[in-house]
Protein backbone atom coordinates (compact mmCIF):
# COMPACT_ATOMS: atom_id res chain seq x y z
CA UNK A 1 22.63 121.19 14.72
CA UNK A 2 22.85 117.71 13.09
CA UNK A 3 26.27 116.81 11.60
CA UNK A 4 26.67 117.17 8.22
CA UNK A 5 29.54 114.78 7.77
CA UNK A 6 28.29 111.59 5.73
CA UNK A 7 30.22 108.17 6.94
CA UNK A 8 31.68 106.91 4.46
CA UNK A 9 30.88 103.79 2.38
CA UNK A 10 32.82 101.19 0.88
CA UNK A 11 31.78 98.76 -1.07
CA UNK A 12 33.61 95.14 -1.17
CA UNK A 13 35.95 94.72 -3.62
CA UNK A 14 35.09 90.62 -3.81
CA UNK A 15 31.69 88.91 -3.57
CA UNK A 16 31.09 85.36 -2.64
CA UNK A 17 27.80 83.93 -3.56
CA UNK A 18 25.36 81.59 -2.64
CA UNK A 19 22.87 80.79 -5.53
CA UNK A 20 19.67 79.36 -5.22
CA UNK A 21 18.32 77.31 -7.21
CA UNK A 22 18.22 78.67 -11.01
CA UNK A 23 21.69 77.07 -11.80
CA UNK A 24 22.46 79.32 -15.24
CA UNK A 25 22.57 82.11 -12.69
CA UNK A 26 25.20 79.63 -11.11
CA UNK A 27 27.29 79.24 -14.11
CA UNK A 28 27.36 82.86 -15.23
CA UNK A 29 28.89 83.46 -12.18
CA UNK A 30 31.48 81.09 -12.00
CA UNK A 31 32.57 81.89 -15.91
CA UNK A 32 33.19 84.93 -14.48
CA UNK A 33 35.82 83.71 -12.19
CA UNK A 34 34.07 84.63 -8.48
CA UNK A 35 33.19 82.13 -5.89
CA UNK A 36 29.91 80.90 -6.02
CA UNK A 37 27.88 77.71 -4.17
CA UNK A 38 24.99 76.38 -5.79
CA UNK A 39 21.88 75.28 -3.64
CA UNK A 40 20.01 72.86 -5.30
CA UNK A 41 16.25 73.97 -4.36
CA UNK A 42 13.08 73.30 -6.25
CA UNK A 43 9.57 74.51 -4.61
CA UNK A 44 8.70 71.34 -2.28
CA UNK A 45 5.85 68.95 -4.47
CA UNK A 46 6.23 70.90 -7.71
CA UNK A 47 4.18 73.33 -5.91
CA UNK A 48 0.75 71.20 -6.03
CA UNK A 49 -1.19 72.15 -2.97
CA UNK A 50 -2.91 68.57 -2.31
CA UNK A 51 0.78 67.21 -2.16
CA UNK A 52 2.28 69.62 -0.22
CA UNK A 53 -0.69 69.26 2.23
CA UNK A 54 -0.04 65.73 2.99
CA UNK A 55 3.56 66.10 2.88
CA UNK A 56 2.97 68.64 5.71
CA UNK A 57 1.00 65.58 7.27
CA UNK A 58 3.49 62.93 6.78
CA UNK A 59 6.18 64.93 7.65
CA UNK A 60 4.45 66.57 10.45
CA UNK A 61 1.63 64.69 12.66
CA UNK A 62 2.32 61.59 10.94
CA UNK A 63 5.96 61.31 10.94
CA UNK A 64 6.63 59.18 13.74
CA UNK A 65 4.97 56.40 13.00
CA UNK A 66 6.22 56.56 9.74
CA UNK A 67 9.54 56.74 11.07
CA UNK A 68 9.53 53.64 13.25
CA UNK A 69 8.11 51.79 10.70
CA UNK A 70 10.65 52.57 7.50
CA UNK A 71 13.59 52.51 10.82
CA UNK A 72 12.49 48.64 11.00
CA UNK A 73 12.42 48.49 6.87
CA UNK A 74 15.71 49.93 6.67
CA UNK A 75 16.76 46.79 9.40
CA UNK A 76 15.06 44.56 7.59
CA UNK A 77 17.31 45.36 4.65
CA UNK A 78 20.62 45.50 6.40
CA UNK A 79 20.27 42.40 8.35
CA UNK A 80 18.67 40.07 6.26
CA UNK A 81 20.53 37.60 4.77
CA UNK A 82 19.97 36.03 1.55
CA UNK A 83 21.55 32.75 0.67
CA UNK A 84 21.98 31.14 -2.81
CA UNK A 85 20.38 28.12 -1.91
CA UNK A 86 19.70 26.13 -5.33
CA UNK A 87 19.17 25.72 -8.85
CA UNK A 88 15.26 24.17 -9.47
CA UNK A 89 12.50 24.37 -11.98
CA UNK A 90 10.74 26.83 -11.88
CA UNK A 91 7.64 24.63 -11.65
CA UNK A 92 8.78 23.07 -8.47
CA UNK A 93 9.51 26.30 -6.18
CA UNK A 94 7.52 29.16 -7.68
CA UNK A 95 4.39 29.98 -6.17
CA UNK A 96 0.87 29.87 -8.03
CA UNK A 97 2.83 29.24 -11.49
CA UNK A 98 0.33 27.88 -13.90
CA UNK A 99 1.16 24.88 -16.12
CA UNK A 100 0.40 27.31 -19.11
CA UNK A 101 1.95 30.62 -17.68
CA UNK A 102 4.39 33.16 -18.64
CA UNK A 103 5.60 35.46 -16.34
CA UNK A 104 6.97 39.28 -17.32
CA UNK A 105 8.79 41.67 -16.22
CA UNK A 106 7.19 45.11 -14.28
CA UNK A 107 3.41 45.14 -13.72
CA UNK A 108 0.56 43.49 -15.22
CA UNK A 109 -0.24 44.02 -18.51
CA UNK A 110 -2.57 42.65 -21.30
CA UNK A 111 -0.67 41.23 -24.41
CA UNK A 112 -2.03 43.63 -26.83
CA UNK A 113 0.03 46.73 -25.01
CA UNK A 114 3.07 44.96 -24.26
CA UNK A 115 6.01 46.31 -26.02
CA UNK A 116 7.56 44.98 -29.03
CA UNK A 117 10.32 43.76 -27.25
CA UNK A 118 8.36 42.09 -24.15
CA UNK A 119 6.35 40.20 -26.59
CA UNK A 120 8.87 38.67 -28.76
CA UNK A 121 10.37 37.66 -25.32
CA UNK A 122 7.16 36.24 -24.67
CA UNK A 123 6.98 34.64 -28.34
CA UNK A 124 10.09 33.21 -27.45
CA UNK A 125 9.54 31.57 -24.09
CA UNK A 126 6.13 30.06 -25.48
CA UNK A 127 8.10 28.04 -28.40
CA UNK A 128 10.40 26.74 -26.19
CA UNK A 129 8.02 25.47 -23.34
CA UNK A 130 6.63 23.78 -26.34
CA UNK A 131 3.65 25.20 -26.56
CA UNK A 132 3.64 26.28 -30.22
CA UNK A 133 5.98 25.46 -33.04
CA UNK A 134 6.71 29.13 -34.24
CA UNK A 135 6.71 32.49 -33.15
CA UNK A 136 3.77 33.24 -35.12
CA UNK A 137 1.90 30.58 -33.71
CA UNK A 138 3.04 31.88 -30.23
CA UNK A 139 1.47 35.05 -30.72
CA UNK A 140 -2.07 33.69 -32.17
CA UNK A 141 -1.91 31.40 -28.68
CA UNK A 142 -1.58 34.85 -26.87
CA UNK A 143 -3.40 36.98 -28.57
CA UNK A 144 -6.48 34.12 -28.16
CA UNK A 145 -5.79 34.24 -24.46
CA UNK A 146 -5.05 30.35 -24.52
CA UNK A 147 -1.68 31.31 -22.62
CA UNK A 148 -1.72 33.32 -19.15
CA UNK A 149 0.24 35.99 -18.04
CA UNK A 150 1.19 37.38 -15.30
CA UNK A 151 3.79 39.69 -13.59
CA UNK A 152 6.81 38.13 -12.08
CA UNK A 153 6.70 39.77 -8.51
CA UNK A 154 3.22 38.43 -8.15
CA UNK A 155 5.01 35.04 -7.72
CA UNK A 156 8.18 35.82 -5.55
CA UNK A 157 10.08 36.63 -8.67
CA UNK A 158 11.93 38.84 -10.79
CA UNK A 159 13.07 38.46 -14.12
CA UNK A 160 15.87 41.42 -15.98
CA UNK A 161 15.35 43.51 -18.93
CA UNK A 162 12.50 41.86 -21.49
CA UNK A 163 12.99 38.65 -19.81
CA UNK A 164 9.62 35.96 -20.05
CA UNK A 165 9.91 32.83 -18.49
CA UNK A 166 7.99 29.59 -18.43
CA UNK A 167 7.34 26.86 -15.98
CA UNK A 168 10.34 24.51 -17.48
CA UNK A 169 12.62 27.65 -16.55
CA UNK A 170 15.47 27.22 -14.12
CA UNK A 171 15.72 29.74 -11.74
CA UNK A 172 17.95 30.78 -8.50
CA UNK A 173 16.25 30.21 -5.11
CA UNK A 174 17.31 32.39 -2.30
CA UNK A 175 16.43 32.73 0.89
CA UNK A 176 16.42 34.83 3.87
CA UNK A 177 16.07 32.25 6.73
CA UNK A 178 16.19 35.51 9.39
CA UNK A 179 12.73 36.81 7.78
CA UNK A 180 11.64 33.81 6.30
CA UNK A 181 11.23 35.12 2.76
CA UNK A 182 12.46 32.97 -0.32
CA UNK A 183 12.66 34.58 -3.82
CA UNK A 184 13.17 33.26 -7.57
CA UNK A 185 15.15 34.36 -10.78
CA UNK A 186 15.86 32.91 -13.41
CA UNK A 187 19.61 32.03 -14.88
CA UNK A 188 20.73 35.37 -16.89
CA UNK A 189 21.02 34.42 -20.46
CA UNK A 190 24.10 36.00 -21.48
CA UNK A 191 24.55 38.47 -24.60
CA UNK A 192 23.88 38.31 -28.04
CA UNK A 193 20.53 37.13 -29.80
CA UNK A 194 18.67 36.54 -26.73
CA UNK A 195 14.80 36.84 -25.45
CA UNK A 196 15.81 38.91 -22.48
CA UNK A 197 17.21 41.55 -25.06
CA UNK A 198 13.82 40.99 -26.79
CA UNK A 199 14.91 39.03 -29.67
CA UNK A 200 12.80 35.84 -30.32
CA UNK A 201 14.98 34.48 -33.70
CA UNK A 202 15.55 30.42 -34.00
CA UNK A 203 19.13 31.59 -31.70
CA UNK A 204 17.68 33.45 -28.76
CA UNK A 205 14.75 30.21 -28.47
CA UNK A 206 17.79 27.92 -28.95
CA UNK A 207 19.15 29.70 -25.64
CA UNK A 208 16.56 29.25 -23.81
CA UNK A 209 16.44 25.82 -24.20
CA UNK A 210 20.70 25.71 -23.76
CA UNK A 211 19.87 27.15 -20.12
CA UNK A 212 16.92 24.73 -19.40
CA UNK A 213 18.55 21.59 -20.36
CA UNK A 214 22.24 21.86 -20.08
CA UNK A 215 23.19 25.22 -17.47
CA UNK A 216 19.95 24.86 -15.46
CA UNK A 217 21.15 20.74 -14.53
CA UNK A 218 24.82 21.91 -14.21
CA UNK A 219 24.87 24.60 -11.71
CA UNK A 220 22.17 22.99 -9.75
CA UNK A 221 24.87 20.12 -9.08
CA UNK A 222 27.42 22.94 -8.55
CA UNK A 223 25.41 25.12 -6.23
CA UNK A 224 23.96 21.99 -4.15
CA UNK A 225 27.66 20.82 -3.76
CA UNK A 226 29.05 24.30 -2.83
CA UNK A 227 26.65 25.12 0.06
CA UNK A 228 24.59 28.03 0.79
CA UNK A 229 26.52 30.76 0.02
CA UNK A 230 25.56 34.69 1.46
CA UNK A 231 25.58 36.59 -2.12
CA UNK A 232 25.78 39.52 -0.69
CA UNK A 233 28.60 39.19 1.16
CA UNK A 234 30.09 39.13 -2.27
CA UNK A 235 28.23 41.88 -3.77
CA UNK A 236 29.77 43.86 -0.41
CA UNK A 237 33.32 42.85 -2.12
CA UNK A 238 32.16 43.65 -5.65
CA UNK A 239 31.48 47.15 -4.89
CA UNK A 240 34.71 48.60 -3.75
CA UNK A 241 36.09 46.53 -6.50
CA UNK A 242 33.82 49.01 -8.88
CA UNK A 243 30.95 47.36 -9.10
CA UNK A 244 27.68 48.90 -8.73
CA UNK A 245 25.80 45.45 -9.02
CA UNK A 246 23.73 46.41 -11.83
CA UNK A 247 25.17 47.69 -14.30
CA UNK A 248 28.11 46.14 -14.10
CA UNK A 249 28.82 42.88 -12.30
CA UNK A 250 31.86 41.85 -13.59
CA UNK A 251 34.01 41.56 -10.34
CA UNK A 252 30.74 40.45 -8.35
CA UNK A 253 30.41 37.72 -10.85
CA UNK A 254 33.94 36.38 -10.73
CA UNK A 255 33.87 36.34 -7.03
CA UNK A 256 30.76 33.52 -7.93
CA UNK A 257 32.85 31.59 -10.43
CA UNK A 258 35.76 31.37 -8.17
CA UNK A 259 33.25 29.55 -5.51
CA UNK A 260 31.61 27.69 -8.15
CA UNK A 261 34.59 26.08 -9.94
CA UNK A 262 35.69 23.01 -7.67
CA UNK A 263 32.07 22.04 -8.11
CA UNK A 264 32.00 22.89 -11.70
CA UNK A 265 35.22 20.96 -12.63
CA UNK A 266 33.78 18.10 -10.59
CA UNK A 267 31.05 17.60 -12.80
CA UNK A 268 30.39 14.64 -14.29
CA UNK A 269 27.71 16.41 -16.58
CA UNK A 270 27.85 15.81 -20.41
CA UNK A 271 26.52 19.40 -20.89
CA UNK A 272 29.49 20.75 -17.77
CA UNK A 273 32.59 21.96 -20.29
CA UNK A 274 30.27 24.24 -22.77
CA UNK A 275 28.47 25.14 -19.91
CA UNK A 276 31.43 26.11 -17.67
CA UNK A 277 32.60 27.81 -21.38
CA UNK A 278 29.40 29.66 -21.49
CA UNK A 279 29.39 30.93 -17.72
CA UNK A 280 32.67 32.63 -17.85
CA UNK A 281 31.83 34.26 -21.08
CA UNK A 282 28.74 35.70 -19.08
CA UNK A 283 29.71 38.79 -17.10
CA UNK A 284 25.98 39.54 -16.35
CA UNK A 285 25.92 35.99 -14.59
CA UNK A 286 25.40 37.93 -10.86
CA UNK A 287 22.95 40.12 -12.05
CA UNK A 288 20.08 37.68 -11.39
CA UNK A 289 21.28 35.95 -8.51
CA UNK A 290 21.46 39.92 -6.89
CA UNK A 291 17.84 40.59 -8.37
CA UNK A 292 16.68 37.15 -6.16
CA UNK A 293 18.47 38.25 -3.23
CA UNK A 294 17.40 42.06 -3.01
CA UNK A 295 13.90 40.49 -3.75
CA UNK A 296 14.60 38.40 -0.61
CA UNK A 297 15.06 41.36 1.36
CA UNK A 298 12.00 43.58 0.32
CA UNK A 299 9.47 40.75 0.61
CA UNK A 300 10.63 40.88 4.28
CA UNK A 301 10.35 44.23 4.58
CA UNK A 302 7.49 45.14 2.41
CA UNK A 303 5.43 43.00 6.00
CA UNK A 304 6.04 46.26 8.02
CA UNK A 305 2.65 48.50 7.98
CA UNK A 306 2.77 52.04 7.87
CA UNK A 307 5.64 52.81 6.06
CA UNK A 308 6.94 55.21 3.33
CA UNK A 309 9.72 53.07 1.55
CA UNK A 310 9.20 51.57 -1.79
CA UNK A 311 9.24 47.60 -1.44
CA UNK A 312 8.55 46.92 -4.97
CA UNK A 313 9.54 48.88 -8.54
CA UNK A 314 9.68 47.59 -11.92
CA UNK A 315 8.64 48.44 -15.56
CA UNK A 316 7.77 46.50 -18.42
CA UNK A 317 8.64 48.70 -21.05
CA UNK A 318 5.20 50.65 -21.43
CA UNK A 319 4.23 51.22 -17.50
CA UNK A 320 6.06 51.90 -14.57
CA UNK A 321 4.77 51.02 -11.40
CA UNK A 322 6.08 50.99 -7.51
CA UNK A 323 4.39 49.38 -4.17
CA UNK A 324 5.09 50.46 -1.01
CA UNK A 325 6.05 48.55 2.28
CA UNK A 326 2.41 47.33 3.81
CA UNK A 327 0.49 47.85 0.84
CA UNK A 328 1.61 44.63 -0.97
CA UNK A 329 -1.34 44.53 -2.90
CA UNK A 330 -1.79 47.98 -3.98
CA UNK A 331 0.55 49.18 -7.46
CA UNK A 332 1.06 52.65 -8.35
CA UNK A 333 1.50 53.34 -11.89
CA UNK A 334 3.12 56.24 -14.48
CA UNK A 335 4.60 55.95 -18.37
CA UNK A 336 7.69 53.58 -18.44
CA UNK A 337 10.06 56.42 -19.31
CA UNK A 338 13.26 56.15 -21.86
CA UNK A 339 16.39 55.75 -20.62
CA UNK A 340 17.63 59.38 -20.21
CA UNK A 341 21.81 59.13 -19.82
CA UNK A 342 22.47 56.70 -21.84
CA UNK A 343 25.59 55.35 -24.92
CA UNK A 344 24.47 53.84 -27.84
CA UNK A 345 25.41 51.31 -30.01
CA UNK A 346 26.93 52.92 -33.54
CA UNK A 347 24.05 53.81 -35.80
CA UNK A 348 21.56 53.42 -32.55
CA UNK A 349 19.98 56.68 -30.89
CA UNK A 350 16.77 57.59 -28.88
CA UNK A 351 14.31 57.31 -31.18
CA UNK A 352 15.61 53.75 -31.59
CA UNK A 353 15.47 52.74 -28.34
CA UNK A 354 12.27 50.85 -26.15
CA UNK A 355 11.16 52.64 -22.94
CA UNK A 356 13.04 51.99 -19.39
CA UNK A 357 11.88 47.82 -19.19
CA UNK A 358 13.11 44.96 -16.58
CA UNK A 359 12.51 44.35 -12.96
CA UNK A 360 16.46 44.93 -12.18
CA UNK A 361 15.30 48.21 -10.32
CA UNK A 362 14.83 45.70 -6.95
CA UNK A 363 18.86 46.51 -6.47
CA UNK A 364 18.10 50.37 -6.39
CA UNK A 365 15.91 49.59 -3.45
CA UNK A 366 18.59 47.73 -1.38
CA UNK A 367 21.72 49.94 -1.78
CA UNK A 368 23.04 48.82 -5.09
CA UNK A 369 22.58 50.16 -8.79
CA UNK A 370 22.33 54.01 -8.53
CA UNK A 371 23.05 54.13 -5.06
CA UNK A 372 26.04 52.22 -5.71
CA UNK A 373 26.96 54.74 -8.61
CA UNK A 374 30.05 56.89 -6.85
CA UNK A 375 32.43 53.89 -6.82
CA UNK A 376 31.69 52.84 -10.23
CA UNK A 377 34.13 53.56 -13.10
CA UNK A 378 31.83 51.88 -15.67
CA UNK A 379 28.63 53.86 -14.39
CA UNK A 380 30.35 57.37 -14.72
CA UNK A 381 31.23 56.80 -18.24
CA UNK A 382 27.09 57.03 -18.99
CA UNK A 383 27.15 59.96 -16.81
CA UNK A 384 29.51 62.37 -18.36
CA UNK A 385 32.39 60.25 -18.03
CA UNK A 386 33.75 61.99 -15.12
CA UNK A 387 33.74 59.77 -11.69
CA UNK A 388 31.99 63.59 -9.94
CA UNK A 389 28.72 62.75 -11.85
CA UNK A 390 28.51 59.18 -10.81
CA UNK A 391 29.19 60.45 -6.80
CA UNK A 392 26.33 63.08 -7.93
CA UNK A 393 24.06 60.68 -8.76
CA UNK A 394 24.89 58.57 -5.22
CA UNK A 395 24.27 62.00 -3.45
CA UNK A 396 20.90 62.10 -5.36
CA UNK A 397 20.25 58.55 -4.31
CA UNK A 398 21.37 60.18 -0.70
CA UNK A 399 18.32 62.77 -0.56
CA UNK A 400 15.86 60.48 -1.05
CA UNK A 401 16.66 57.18 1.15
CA UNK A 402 15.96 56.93 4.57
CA UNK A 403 19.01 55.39 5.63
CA UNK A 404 22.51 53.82 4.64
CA UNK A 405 23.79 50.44 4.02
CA UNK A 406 25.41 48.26 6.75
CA UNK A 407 27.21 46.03 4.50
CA UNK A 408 27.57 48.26 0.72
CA UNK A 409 30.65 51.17 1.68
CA UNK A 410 31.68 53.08 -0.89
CA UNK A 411 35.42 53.79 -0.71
CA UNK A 412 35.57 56.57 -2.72
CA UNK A 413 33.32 58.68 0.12
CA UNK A 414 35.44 56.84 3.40
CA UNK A 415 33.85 54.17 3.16
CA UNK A 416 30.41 55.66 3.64
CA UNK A 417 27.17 53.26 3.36
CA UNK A 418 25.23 53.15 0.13
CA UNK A 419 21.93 54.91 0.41
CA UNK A 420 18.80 52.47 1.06
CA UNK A 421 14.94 52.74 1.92
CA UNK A 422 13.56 55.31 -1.12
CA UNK A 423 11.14 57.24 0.62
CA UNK A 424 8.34 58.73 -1.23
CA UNK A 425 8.47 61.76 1.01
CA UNK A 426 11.69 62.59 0.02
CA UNK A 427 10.67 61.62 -3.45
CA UNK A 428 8.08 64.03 -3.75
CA UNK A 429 9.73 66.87 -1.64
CA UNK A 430 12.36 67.10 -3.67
CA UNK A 431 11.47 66.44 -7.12
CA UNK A 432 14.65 63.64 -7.00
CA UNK A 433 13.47 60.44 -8.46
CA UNK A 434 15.60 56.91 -8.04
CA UNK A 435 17.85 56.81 -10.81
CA UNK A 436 17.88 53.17 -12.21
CA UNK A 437 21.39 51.88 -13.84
CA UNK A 438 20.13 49.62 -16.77
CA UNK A 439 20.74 48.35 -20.70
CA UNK A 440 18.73 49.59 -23.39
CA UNK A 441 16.84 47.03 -26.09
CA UNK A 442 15.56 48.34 -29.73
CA UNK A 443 11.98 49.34 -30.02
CA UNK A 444 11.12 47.38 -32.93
CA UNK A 445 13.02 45.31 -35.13
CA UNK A 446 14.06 42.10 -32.50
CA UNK A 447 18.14 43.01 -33.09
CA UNK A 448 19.06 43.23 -29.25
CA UNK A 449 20.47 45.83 -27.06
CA UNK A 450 21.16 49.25 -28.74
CA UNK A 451 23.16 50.38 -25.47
CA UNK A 452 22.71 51.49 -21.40
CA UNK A 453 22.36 54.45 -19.46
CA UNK A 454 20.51 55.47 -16.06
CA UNK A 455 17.25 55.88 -16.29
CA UNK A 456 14.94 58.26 -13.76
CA UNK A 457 12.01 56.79 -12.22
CA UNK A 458 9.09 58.92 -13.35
CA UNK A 459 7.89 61.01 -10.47
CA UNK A 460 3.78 60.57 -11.16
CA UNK A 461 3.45 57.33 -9.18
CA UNK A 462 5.48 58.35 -6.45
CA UNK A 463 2.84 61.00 -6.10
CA UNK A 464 0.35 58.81 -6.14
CA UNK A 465 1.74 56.99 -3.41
CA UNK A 466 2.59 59.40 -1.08
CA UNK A 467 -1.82 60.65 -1.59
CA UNK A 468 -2.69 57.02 -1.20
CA UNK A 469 -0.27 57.08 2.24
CA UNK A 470 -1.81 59.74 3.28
CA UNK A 471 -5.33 58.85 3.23
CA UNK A 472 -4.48 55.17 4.67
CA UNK A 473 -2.71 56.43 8.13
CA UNK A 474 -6.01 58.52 9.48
């Protein structure tokens, strides 16, 4: 006969969870007071079935070739070596530019969809090659189509923000001897009333021609005096000083000035003490001279076929568009998206503010801007202010790169590399899109910058991408 004796249960007094996904289930537990570890899952693809078919492709079958090829674009990145070479016109260095041509920021687009703020950038930059004697003027030129444009990557360069430049422009010209890659950008304008803010007033054409005929002449006798000089070697000094090279540059740019100023001093240009004046008022100064370099460094690695790491991505305020390593020719495009985390300006808000705009988002591709994020005191404060959410958004940056810096360490993680290589895959798998560190210009009205914030890459064109990958590597 069967024992009638039950055993006897207990139940735990404490319960330690582990929460998947659905982070409000998360919460409620921890306001509670119990232990509880939240796993960030999301379905892989959204749950689209044509996605998650070739991600079981690219990730499957296809994967190794893939993965030799981004291993080499990670090296690529990491060992190049871009050198601040000169100061020039940018009619002498930059290839294919027109004698009537105006490059933009992001991808092509016509002149009746730019922005407001591209196209008083534009305005401005027309008036002060000369080609037209107001801004009014300037836009009946380019609305007639008696002006070109054209997007600055398709030329080797890239410009920040709403910046437009012209032949007469000075820019930066750095080069990567090891993959024989040279890139352009032009001198950062500073703050204020400026074009690159996407103000095109009597001041911010003034600047323009401030940089052309007084800075441009001045730092190309400084730079040709000082030597080539590795500017990332100081970017890999500005970081654990708290710069995220984006965002903020500040130590990154003093680290430039320092090098510069025996040749500045030296100068026996009539234009060389407002100039010097004007540079050290500039903390942005690095920001360009880091957008040349990175741009260096992906040209290089955007020759490797068959691989799934973004080489290109930039927006110009109404479209935002990425290219992929071996597929140079070949854009992917989604809505330029606003700037999500973001401070404003007093009186300034979202609905005041233009769409994510510049081609800055090169530095997210090479380890610096979001990736660059955790050691940043100046980044966390658009983030929630606490330094947690800017090493969040590194660890974002984390799940989605193929592989680390060499040179970028973030001390605040010992010393750990920055993330680098965005790889759709992990893009789309996830749901995690690049998270761009960046300023914010007004929508309308010409006054400037309304503030900054990070802004997330829309996920569309990564899609896009990753189906386009697919079918190309039968």
């Amino acid at each position: 006969m069967a024992s009638t004796d039950a055993p006897t249960v207990e139940l735990p007094t404490e319960v330690d969870v582990v929460n998947i996904g659905l982070p409000m289930f998360e919460q409620s537990i921890r306001d509670q007071g119990s232990a509880v570890i939240g796993v960030d899952w999301r379905i892989p693809a959204g749950g689209d079935p044509e996605a998650v078919a070739a991600l079981a492709r690219l990730l499957g079958p296809k994967a190794e070739r893939i993965d030799a090829a981004n291993t080499e674009v990670v090296r690529r990145l990491n060992d190049g070596i871009p050198l601040l070479r000169a100061v020039e016109t940018a009619s002498d260095v930059v290839p294919g530019l027109g004698d009537r041509m105006i490059l933009h920021c992001g991808p092509a687009i016509p002149w009746a969809e730019m922005c407001n703020p591209l196209q008083r950038s534009v305005q401005a930059a027309v008036v002060a090659e000369g080609w037209a004697e107001s801004v009014g003027g300037a836009a009946d030129a380019l609305a007639a189509g008696d002006i070109e444009l054209a997007p600055a990557n398709d030329h080797r360069t890239v410009v920040p923000m709403a910046t437009a430049m012209g032949p007469s422009a000075p820019v930066y010209v750095v080069a990567n001897e090891l993959g024989g890659t040279e890139a352009f950008a032009p001198i950062n304008q500073g703050s204020g009333a400026v074009p690159w803010f996407g103000v095109d007033s009597d001041e911010a054409i003034e600047r323009l021609r401030f940089l052309r005929d007084g800075v441009g002449p001045v730092l190309a006798e400084a730079v040709a005096s000082m030597g080539p000089t590795d500017a990332f070697a100081l970017a890999a000094q500005g970081v654990p000083m708290g710069d995220d090279v984006h965002m903020r540059t500040q130590a990154t740019t003093n680290l430039l000035l320092r090098d510069l100023l025996p040749h500045l001093v030296r100068s026996s240009h009539a234009a060389a003490p407002e100039v010097s004046t004007f540079l050290s008022a500039n903390h942005l100064m690095f920001l360009n001279v880091a957008m040349a370099s990175a741009k260096a460094l992906v040209l290089w690695a955007g020759e490797v076929p068959d691989s799934s790491i973004v080489t290109t991505m930039c927006r110009n305020g109404t479209t935002y568009g990425i290219r992929l390593s071996g597929d140079d020719d070949a854009w992917f495009l989604a809505p330029s998206p606003p700037v999500q985390d973001a401070l404003y300006y007093p009186g300034q808000s979202p609905e005041t503010s233009a769409p994510d705009i510049g081609d800055s988002a090169v530095l997210e591709l090479v380890g610096l801007g979001g990736p660059a994020a955790a050691n940043s005191p100046a980044v966390a404060g658009f983030l929630g202010g606490r330094m947690a959410d800017a090493i969040a958004a590194t660890r974002n940056m984390q799940r989605i790169c193929f592989g680390e810096s060499g040179r970028f360490r973030l001390p605040i993680l010992d010393n750990v590399g920055t993330p680098v290589g965005v790889d759709i895959r992990q893009v789309v798998e996830s749901g995690v899109t690049p998270a761009v560190n960046t300023g914010i210009v007004h929508i309308s009205d010409g006054s400037g910058q309304v503030g900054a914030g990070v802004a997330w890459a829309p996920i569309e064109c990564f899609v896009d991408a990753l189906l386009a990958l697919d079918q190309r590597l039968t």
